[in-house]
Protein backbone atom coordinates (compact mmCIF):
# COMPACT_ATOMS: atom_id res chain seq x y z
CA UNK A 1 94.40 -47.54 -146.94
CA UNK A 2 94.41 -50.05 -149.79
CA UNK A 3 94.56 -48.59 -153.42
CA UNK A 4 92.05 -50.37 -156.31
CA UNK A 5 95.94 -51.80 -157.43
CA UNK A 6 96.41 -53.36 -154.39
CA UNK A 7 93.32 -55.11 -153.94
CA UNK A 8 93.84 -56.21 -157.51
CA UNK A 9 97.09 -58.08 -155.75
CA UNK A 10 95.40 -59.68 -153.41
CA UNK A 11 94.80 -63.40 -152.97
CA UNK A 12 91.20 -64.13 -152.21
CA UNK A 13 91.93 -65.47 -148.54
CA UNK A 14 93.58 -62.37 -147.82
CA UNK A 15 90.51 -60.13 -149.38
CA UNK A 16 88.09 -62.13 -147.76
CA UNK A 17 89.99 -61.57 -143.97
CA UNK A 18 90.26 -57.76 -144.90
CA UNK A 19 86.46 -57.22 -145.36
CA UNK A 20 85.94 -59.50 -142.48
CA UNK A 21 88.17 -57.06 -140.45
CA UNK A 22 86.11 -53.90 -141.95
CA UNK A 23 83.09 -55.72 -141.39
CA UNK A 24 83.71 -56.32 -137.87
CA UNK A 25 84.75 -52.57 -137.36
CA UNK A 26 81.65 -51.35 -138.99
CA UNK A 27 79.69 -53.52 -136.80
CA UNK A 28 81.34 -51.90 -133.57
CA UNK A 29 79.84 -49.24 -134.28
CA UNK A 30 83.14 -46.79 -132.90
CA UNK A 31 83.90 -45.08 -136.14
CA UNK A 32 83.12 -42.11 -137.32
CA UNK A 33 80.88 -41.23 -140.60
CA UNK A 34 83.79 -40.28 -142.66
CA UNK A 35 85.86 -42.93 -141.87
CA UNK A 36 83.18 -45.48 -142.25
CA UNK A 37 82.07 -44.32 -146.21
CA UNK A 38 85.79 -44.71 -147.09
CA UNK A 39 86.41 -48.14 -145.12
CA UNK A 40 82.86 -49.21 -146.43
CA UNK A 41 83.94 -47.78 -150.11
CA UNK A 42 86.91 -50.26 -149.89
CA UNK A 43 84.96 -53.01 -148.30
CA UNK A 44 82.45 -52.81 -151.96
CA UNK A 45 85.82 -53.19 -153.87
CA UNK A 46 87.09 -56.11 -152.31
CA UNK A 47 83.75 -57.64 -152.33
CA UNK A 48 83.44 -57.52 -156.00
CA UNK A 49 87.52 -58.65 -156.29
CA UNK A 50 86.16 -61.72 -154.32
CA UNK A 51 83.06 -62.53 -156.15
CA UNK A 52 85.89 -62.48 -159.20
CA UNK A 53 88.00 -64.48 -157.74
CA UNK A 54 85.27 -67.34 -157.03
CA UNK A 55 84.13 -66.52 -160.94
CA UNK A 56 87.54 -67.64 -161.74
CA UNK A 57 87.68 -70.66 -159.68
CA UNK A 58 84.28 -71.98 -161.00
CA UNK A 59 85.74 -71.83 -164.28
CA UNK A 60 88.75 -73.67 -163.64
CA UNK A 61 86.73 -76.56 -162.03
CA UNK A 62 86.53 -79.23 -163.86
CA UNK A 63 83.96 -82.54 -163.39
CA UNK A 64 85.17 -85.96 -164.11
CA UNK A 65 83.17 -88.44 -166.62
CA UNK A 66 82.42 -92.02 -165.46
CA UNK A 67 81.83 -95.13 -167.66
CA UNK A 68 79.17 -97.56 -166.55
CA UNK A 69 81.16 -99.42 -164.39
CA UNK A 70 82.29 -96.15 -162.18
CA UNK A 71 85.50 -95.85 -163.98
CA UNK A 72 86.87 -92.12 -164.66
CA UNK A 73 87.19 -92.03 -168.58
CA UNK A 74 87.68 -87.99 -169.19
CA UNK A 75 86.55 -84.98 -167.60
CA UNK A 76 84.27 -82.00 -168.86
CA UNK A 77 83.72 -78.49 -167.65
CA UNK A 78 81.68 -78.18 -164.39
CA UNK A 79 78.18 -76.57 -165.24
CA UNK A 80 77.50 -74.42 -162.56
CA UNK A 81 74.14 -72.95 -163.51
């Protein structure tokens, strides 16, 4: 199992494919309760690492100013709200 550390580690691509892989096996419906509070514990964790991860990207993304004529003349931060 995964420790909070190693989720930390992760790249969001590879936390995304790990809850899609828990998601799938809680879907199948063949495991049992105990194992399914502690895969769907560390499911919760890397959903939050990847909401982070997007926060991070949104912040990093930058929009690029035109003058009249179409021309790109600077850029600004992207307002995402």
């Amino acid at each position: 199992m995964t420790t909070p550390d190693d989720i930390a580690a992760m790249s969001f691509e590879k936390a995304l494919a790990a809850l899609e892989e828990i998601v799938a096996r809680l879907e199948g419906g063949r495991v049992d309760l105990e194992e399914s509070i502690k895969i769907y514990e560390r499911g919760e964790a890397l959903r939050k690492h990847c909401e982070s991860k997007l926060r991070e990207a949104e912040a990093r993304i930058e929009k690029i100013t035109l003058d009249g004529k179409g021309n790109p003349v600077g850029r600004t931060p992207l307002d995402v709200e």
